[in-house]
C-alpha atoms as a PDB file:
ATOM      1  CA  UNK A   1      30.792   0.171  15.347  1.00  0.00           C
ATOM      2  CA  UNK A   2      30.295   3.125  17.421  1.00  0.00           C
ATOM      3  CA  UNK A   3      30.376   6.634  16.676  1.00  0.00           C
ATOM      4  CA  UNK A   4      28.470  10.204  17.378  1.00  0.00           C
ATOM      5  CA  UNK A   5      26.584  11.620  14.872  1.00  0.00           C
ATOM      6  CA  UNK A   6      24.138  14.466  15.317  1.00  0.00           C
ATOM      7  CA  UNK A   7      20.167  14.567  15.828  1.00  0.00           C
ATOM      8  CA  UNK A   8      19.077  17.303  15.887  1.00  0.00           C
ATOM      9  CA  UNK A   9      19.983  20.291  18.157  1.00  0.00           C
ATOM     10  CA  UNK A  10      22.441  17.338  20.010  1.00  0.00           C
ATOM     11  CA  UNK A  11      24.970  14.620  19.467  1.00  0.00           C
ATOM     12  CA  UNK A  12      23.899  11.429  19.871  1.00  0.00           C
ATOM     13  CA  UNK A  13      25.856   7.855  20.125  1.00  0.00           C
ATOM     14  CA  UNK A  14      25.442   5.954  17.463  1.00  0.00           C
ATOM     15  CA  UNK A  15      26.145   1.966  17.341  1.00  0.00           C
ATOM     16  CA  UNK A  16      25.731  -0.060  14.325  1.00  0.00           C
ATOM     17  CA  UNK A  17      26.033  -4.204  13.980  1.00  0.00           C
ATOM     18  CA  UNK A  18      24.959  -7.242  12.221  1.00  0.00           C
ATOM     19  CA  UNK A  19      22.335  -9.800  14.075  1.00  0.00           C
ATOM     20  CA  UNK A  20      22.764 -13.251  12.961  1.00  0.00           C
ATOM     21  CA  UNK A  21      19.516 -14.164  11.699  1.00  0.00           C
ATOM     22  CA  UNK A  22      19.607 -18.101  10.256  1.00  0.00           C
ATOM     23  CA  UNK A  23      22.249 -18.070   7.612  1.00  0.00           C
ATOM     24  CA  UNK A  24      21.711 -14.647   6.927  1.00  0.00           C
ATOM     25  CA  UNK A  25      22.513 -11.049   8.726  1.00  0.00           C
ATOM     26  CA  UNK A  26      20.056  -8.478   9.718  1.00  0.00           C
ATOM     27  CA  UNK A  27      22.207  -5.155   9.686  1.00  0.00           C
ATOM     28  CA  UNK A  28      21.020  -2.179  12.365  1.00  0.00           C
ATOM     29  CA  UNK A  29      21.465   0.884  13.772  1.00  0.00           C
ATOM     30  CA  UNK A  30      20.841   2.122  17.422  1.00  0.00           C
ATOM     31  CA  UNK A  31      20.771   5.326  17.950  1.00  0.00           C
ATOM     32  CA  UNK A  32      21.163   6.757  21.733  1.00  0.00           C
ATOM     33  CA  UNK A  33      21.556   4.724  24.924  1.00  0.00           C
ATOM     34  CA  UNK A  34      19.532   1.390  25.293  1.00  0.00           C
ATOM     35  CA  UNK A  35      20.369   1.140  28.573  1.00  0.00           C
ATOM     36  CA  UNK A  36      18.581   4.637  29.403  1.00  0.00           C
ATOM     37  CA  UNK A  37      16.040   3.630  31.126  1.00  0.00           C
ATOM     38  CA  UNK A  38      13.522   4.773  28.777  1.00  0.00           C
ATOM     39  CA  UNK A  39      11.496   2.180  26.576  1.00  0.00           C
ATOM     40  CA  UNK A  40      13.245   1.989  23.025  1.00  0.00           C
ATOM     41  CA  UNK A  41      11.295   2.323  19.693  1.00  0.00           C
ATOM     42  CA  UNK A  42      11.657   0.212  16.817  1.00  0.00           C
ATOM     43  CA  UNK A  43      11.340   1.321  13.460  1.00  0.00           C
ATOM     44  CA  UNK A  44      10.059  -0.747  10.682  1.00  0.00           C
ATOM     45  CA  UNK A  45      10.970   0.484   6.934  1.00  0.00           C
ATOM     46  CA  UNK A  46       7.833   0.041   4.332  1.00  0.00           C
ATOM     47  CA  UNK A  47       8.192  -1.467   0.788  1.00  0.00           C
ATOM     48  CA  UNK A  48       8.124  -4.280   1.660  1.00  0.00           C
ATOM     49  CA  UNK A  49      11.326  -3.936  -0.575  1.00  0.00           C
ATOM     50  CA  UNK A  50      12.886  -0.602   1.053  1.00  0.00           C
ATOM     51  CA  UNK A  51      15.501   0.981   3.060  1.00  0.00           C
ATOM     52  CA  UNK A  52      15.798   2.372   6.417  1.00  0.00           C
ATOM     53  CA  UNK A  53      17.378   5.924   4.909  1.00  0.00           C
ATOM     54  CA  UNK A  54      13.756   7.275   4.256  1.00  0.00           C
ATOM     55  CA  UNK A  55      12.702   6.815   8.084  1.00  0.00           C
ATOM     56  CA  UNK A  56      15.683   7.896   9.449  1.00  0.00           C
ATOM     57  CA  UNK A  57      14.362  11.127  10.660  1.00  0.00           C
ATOM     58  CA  UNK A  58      12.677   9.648  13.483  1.00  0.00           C
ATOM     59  CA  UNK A  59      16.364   8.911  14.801  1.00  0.00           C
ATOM     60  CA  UNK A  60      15.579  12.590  16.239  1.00  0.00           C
ATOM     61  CA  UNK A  61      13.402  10.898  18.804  1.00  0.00           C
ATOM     62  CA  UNK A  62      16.998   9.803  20.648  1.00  0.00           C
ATOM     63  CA  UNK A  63      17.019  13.587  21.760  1.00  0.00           C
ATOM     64  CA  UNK A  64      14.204  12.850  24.054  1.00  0.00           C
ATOM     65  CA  UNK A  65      16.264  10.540  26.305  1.00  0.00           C
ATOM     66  CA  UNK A  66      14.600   7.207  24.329  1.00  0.00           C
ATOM     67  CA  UNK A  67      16.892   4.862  21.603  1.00  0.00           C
ATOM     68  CA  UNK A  68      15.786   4.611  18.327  1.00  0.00           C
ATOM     69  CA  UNK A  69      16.155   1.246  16.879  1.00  0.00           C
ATOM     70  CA  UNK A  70      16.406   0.864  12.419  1.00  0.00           C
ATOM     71  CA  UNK A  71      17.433  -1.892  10.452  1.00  0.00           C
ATOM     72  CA  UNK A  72      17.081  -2.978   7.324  1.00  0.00           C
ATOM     73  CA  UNK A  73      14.521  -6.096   6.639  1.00  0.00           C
ATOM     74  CA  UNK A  74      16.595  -8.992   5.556  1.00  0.00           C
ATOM     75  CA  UNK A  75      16.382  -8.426   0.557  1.00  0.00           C
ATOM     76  CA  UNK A  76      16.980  -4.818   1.486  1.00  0.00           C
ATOM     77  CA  UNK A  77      19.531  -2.338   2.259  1.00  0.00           C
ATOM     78  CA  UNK A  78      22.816  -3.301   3.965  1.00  0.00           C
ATOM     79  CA  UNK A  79      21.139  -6.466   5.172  1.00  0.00           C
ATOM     80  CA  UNK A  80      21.804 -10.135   3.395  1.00  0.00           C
ATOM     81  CA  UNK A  81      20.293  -9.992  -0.240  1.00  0.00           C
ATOM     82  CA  UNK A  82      18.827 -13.124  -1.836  1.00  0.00           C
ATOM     83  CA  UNK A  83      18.473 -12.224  -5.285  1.00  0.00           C
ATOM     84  CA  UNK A  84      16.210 -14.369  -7.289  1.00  0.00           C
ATOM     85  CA  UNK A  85      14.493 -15.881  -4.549  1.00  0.00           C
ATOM     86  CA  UNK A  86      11.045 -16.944  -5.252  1.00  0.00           C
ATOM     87  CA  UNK A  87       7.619 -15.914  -3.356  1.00  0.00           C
ATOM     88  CA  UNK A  88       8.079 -18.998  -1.088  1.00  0.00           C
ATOM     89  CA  UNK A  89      10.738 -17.239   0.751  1.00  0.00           C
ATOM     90  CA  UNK A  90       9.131 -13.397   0.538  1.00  0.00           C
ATOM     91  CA  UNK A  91       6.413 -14.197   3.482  1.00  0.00           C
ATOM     92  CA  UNK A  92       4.788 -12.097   6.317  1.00  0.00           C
ATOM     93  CA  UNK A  93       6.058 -15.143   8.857  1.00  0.00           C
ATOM     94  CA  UNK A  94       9.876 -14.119   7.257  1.00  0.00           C
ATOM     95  CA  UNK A  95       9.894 -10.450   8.545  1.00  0.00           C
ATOM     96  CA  UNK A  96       8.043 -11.529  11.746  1.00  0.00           C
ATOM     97  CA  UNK A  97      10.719 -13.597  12.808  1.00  0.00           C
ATOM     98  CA  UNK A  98      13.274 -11.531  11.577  1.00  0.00           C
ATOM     99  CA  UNK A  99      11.858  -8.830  14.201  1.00  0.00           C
ATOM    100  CA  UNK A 100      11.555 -11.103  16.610  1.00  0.00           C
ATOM    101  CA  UNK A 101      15.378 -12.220  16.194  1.00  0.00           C
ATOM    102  CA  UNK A 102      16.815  -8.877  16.143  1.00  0.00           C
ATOM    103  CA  UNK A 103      14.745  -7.559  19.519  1.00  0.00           C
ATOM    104  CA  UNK A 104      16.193 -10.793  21.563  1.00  0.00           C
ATOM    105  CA  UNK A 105      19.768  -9.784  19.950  1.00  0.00           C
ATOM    106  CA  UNK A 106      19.546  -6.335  21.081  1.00  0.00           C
ATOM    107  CA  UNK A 107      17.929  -7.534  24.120  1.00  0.00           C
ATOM    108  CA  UNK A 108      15.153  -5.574  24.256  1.00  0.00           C
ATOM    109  CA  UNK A 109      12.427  -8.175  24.238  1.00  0.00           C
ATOM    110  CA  UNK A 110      11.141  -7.491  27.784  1.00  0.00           C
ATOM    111  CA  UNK A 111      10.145  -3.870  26.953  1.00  0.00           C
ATOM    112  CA  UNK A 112      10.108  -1.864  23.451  1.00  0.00           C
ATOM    113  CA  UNK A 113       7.553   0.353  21.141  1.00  0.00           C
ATOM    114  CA  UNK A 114       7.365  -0.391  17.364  1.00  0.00           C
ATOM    115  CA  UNK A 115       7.235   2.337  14.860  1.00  0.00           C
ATOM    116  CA  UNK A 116       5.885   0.705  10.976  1.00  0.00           C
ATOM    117  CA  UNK A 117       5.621   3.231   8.429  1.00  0.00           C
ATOM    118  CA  UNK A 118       3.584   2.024   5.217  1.00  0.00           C
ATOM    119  CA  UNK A 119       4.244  -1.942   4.798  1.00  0.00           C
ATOM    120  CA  UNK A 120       6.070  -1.462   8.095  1.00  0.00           C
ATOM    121  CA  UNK A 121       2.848  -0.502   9.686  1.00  0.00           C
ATOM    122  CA  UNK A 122       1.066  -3.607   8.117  1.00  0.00           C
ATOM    123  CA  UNK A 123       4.002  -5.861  10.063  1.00  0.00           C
ATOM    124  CA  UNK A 124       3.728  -4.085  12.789  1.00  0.00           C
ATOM    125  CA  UNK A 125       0.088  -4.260  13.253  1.00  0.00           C
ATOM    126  CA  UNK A 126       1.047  -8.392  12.317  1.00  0.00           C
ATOM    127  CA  UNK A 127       3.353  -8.425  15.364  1.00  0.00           C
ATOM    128  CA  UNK A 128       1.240  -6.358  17.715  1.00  0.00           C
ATOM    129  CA  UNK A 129      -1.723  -8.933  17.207  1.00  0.00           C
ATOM    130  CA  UNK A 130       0.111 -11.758  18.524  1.00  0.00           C
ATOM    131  CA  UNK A 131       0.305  -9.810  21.696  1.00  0.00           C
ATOM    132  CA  UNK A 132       4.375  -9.829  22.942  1.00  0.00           C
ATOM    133  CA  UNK A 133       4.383  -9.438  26.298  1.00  0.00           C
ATOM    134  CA  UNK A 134       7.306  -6.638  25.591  1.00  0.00           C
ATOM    135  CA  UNK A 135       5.540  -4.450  23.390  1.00  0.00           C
ATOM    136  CA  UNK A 136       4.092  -1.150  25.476  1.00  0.00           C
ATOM    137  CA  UNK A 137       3.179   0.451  22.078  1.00  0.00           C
ATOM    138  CA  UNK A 138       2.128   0.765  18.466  1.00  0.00           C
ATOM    139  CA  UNK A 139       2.962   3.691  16.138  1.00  0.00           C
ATOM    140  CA  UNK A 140       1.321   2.488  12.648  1.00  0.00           C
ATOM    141  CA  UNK A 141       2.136   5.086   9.850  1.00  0.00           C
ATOM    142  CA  UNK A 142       1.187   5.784   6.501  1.00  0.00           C
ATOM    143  CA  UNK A 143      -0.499   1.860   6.543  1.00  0.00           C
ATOM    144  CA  UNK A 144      -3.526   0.340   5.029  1.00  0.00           C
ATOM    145  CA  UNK A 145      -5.002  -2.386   6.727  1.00  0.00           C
ATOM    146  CA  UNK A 146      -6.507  -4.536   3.449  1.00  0.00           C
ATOM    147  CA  UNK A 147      -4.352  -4.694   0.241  1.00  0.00           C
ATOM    148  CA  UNK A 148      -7.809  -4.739  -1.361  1.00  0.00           C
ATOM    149  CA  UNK A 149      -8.782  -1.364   0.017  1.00  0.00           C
ATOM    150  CA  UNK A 150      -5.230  -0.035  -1.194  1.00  0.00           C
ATOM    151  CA  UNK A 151      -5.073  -1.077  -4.835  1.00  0.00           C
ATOM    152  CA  UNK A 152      -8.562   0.455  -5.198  1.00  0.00           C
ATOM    153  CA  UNK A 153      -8.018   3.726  -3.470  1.00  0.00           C
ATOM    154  CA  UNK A 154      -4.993   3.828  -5.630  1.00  0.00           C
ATOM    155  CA  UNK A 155      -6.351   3.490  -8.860  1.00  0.00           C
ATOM    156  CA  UNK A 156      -9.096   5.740  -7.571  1.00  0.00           C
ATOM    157  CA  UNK A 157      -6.211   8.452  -7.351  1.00  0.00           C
ATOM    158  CA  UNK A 158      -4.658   6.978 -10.516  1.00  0.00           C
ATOM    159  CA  UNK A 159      -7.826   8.005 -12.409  1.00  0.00           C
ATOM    160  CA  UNK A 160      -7.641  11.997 -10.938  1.00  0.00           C
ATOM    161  CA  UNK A 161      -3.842  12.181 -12.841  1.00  0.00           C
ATOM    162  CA  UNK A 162      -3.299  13.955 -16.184  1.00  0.00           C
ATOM    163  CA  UNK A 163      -4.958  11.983 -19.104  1.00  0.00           C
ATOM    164  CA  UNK A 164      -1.271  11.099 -21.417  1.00  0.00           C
ATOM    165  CA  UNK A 165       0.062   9.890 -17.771  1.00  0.00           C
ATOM    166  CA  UNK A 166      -2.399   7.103 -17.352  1.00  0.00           C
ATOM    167  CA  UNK A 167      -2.387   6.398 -20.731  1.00  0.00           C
ATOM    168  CA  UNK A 168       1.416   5.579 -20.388  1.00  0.00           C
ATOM    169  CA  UNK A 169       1.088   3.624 -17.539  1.00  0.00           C
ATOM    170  CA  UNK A 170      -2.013   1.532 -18.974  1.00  0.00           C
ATOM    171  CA  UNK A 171       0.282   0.668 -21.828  1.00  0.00           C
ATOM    172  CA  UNK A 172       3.169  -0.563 -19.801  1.00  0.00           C
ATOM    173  CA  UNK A 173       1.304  -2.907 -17.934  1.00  0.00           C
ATOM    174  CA  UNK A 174      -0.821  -4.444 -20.687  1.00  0.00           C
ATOM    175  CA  UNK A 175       2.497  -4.905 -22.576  1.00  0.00           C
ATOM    176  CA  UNK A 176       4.542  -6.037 -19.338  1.00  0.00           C
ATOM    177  CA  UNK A 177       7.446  -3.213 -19.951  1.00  0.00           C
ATOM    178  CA  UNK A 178       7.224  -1.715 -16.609  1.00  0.00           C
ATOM    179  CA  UNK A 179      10.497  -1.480 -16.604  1.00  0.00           C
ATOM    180  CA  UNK A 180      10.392   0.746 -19.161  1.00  0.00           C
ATOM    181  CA  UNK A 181      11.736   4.136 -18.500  1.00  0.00           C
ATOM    182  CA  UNK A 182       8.718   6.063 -19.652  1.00  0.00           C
ATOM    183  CA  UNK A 183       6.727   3.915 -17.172  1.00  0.00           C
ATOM    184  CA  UNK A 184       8.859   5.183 -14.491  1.00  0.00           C
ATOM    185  CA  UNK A 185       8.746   8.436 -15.232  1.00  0.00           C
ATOM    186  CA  UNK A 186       4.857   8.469 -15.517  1.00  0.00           C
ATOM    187  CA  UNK A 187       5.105   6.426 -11.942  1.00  0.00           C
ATOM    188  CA  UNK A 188       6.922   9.676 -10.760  1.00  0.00           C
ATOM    189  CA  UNK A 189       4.082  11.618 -11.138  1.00  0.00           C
ATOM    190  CA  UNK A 190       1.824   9.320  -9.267  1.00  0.00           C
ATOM    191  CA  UNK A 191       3.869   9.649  -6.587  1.00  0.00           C
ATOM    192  CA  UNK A 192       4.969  13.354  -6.214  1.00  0.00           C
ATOM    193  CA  UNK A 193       1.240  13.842  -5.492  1.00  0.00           C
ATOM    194  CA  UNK A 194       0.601  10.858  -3.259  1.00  0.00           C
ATOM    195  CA  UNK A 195       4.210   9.547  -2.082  1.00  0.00           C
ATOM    196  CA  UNK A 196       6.136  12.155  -0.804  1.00  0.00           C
ATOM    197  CA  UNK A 197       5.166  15.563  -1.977  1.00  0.00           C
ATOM    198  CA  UNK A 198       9.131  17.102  -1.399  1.00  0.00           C
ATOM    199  CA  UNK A 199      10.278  17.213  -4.911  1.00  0.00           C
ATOM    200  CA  UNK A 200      13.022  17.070  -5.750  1.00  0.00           C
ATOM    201  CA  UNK A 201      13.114  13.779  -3.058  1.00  0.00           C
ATOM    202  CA  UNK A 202      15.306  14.464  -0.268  1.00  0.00           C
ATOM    203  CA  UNK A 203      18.764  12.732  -0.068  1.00  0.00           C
ATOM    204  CA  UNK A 204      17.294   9.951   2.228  1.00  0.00           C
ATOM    205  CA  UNK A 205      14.189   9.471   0.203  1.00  0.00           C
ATOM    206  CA  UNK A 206      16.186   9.008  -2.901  1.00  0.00           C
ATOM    207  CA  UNK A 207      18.366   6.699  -1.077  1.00  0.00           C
ATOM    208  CA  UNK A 208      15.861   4.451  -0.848  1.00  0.00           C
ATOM    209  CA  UNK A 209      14.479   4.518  -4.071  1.00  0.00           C
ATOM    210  CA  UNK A 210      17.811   4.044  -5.789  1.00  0.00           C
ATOM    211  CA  UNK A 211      18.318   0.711  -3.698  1.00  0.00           C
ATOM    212  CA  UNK A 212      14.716  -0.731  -4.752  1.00  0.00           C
ATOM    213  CA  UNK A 213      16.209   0.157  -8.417  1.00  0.00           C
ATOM    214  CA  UNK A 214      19.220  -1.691  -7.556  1.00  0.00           C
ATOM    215  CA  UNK A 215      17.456  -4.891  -6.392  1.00  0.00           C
ATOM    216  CA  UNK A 216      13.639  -4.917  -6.343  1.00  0.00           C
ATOM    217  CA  UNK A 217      13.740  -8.612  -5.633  1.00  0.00           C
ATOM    218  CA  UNK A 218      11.482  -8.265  -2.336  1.00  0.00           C
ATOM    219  CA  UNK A 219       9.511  -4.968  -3.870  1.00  0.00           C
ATOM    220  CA  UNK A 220       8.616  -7.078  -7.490  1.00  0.00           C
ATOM    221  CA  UNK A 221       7.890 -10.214  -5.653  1.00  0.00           C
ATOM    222  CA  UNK A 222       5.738  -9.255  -2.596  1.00  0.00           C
ATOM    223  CA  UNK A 223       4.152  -5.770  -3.921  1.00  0.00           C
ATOM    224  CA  UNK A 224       4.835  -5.617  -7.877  1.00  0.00           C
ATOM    225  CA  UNK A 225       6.014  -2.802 -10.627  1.00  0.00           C
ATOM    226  CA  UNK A 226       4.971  -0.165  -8.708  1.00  0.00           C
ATOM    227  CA  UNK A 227       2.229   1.410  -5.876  1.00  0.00           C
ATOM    228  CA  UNK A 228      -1.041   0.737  -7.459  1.00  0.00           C
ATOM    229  CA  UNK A 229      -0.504  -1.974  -9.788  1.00  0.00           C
ATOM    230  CA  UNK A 230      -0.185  -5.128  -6.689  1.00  0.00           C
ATOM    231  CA  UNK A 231       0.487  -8.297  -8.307  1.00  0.00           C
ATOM    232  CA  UNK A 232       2.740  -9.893  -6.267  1.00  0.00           C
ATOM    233  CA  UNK A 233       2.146 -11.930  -2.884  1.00  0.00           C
ATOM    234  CA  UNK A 234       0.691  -9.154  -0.672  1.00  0.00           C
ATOM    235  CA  UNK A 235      -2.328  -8.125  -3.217  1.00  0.00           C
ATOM    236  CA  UNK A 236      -5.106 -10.273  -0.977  1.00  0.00           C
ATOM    237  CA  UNK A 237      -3.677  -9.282   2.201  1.00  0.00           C
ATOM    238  CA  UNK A 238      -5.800  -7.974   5.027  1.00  0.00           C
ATOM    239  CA  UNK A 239      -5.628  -7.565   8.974  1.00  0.00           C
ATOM    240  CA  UNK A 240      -8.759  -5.981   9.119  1.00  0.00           C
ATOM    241  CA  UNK A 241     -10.696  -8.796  11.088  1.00  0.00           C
ATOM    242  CA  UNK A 242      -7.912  -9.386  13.937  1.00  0.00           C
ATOM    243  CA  UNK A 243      -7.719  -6.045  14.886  1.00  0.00           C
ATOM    244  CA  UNK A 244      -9.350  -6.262  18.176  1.00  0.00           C
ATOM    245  CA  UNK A 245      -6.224  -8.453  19.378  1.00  0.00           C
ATOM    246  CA  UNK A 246      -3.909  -5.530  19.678  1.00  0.00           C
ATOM    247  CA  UNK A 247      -3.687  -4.594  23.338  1.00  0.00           C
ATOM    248  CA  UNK A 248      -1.450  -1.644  23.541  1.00  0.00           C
ATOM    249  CA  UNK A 249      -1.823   1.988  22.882  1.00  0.00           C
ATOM    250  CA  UNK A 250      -1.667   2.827  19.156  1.00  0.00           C
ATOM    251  CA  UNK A 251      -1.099   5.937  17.291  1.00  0.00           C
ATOM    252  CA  UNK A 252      -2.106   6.627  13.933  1.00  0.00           C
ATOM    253  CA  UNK A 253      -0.998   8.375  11.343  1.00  0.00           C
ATOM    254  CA  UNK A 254      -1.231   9.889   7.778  1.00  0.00           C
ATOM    255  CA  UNK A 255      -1.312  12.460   5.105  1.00  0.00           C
ATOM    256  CA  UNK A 256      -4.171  14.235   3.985  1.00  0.00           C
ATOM    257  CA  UNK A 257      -2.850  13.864   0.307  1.00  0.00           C
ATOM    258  CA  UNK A 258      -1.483  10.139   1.144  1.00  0.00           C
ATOM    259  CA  UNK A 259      -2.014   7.177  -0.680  1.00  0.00           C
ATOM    260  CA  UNK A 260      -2.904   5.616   1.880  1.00  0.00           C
ATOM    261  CA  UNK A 261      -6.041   6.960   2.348  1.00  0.00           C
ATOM    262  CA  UNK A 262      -8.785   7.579   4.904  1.00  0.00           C
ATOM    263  CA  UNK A 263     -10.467   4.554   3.732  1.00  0.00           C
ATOM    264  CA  UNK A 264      -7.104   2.619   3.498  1.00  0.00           C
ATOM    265  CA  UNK A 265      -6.399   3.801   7.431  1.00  0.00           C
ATOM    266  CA  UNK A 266     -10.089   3.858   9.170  1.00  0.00           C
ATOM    267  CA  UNK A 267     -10.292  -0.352   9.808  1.00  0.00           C
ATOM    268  CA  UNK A 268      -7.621   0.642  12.461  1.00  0.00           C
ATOM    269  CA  UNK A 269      -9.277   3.632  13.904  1.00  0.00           C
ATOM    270  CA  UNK A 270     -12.138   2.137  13.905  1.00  0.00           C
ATOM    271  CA  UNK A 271     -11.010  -1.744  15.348  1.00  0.00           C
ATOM    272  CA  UNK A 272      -8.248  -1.353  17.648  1.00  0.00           C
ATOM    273  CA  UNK A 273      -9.756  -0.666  21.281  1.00  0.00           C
ATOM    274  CA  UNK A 274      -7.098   2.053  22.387  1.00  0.00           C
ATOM    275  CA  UNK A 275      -6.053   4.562  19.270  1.00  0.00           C
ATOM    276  CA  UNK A 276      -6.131   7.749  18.465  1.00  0.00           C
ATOM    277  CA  UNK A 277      -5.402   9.423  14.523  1.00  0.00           C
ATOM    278  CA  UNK A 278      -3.415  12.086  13.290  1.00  0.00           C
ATOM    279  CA  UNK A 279      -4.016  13.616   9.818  1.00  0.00           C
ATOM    280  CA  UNK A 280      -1.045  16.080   8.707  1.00  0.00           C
ATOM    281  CA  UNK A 281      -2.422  18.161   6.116  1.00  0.00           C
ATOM    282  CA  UNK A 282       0.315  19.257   4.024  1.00  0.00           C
ATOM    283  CA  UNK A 283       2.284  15.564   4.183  1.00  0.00           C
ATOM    284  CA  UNK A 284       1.150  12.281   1.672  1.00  0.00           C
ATOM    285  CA  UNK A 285       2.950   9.268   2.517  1.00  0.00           C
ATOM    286  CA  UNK A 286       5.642  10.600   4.224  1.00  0.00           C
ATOM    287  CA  UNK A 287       4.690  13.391   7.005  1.00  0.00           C
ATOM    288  CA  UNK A 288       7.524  12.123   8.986  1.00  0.00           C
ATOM    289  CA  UNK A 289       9.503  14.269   5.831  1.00  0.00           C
ATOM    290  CA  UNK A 290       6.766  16.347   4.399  1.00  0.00           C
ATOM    291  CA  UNK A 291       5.895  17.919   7.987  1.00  0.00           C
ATOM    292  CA  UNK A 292       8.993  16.163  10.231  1.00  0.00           C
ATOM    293  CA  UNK A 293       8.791  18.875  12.979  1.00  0.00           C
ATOM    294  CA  UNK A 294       5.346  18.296  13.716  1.00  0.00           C
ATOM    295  CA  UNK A 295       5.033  14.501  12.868  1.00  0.00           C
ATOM    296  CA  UNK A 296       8.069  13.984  15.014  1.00  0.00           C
ATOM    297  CA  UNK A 297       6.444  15.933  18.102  1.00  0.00           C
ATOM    298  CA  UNK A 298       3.341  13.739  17.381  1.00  0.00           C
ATOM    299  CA  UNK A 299       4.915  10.499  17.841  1.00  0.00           C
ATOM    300  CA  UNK A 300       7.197  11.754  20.869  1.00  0.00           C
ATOM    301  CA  UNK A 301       4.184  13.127  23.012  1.00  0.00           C
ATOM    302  CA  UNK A 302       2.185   9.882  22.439  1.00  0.00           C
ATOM    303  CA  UNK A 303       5.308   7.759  23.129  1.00  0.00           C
ATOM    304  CA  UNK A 304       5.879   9.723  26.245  1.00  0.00           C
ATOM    305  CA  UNK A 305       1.730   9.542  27.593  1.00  0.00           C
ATOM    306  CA  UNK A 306       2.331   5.759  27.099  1.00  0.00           C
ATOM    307  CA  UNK A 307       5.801   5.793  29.234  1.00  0.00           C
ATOM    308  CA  UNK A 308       3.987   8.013  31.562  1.00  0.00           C
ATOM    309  CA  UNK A 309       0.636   6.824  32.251  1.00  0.00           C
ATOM    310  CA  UNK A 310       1.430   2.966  31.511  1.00  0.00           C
ATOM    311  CA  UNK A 311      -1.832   3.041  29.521  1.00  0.00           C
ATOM    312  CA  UNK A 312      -3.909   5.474  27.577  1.00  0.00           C
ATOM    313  CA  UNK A 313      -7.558   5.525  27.540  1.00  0.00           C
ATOM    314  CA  UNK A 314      -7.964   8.353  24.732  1.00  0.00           C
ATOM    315  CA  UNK A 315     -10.255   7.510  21.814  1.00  0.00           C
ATOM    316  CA  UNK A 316     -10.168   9.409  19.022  1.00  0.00           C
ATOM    317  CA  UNK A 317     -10.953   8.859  14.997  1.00  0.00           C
ATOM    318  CA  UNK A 318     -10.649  12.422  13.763  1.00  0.00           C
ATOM    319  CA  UNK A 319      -7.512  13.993  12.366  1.00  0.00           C
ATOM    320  CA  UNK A 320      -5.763  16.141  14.900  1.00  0.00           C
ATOM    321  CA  UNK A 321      -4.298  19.092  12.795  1.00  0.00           C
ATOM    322  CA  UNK A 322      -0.933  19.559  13.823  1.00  0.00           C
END
């Protein structure tokens, strides 16, 4: 389906479609002109268990010349659901082929950059270490790089909310009623401080959180009841020690207030040969919302350097203010 739909200051063409993926359907969403000449990003959603809606804003990259590439992981969204399905089918492997399917289908293999924001950094960074020969480079966003390092930053942050808030949430998860409506109210305070700091949520945030209500099968299963209590298949993961394997360009970023923290994000800074880090210091775990104007111009200037030079040689592990 195509249609125009505008980005910004400009209309942009906008094509959407189903990739056959197995006996399932990966829906997406290309925004701009892949045949511009310019190398197309990819944008991976987070959860693992979300939408694209929340990371649509970086569909304003398209006004640089570039396509922007979303879909929605294969649970999620407007993509094939498989309610009920156990933790055998929920795997890292799953969502790495899944990617892999959809670039050949959009045939884009040969030459693209990948955008992961939260657990769409952590499969991107999962991707990029394998080293495809198309990938030119690596936006990670919002990402830890242990699941370790993650649940205890988070319940470090847990600790610094009101007294009668953790209280609540202790008590939901020692009885197992997480589902409990007071639970998710107390998880909404968690997460106006450390999730996206925009409150009310706007339209496309909520979006996203409304279809993780409607079927949490992949959220519950690979992540758990909510951001800092992990106890579903992800809670051991780490990349930390194959780090060194990514070979492209990568550009970091994150929110002074986000829950992904410094500690969560530094393995990456510190491991991957050719990266730089930017630290917005109003945003949390969304600057790409909290601060879109300057995130946006963040990821399009690196993006650009890359197309530019081929290759960047830039090192840098402290926050660049924007």
């Amino acid at each position: 389906m195509f249609k125009q739909e505008q980005q910004g200051e400009r209309w942009m063409s906008v094509r959407e479609g189903r990739a056959p993926f197995g006996a399932h359907e990966t829906w997406y969403r290309v925004t701009g002109d892949l045949g511009s000449g310019r190398t197309p990003l990819v944008v991976l959603h987070g959860g693992p268990g979300c939408t694209h809606d929340y990371v649509l804003s970086f569909a304003d990259l398209a006004e640089t010349g570039r396509a922007v590439i979303h879909y929605d992981q294969i649970g999620n969204g407007r993509s094939t659901h498989l309610r009920g399905a156990g933790p055998e089918v929920w795997t890292v492997d799953l969502f790495l082929s899944e990617l892999d399917n959809l670039l050949r289908h959009l045939g884009v293999q040969d030459r693209y950059a990948v955008l992961g924001q939260s657990w769409g950094g952590m499969l991107a960074a999962e991707h990029a270490v394998r080293r495809p020969g198309g990938l030119r480079s690596l936006v990670i966003a919002d990402s830890p790089a242990s699941m370790v390092t993650w649940v205890a930053e988070a319940n470090r942050l847990r600790e610094m909310l009101p007294p009668e808030v953790q209280a609540t949430l202790l008590r939901h998860e020692r009885a197992g009623t997480t589902d409990d409506p007071e639970y998710t109210k107390a998880v909404e305070v968690f997460n106006g401080r450390h999730v996206c700091r925009v409150v009310p949520n706007p339209p496309e945030v909520q979006r996203t959180f409304d279809a993780i209500a409607e079927d949490p099968t992949v959220y519950h299963t690979m992540n758990g009841p909510s951001e800092f209590h992990v106890i579903g298949t992800l809670k051991t993961w780490t990349i930390e020690d194959r780090l060194d394997r990514i070979a492209v360009p990568t550009l970091l970023i994150s929110g002074r207030h986000d829950e992904a923290t410094d500690a969560c994000v530094r393995p990456y800074a510190d491991r991957i040969p050719d990266v730089r880090w930017t630290i917005f210091e109003e945003s949390s775990h969304m600057p790409h919302v909290e601060e879109k104007d300057a995130c946006l111009a963040a990821v399009a200037a690196f993006l650009d350097e890359v197309d530019g030079d081929g290759a960047t040689t830039t090192r840098t592990t402290e926050g660049i203010h924007q």
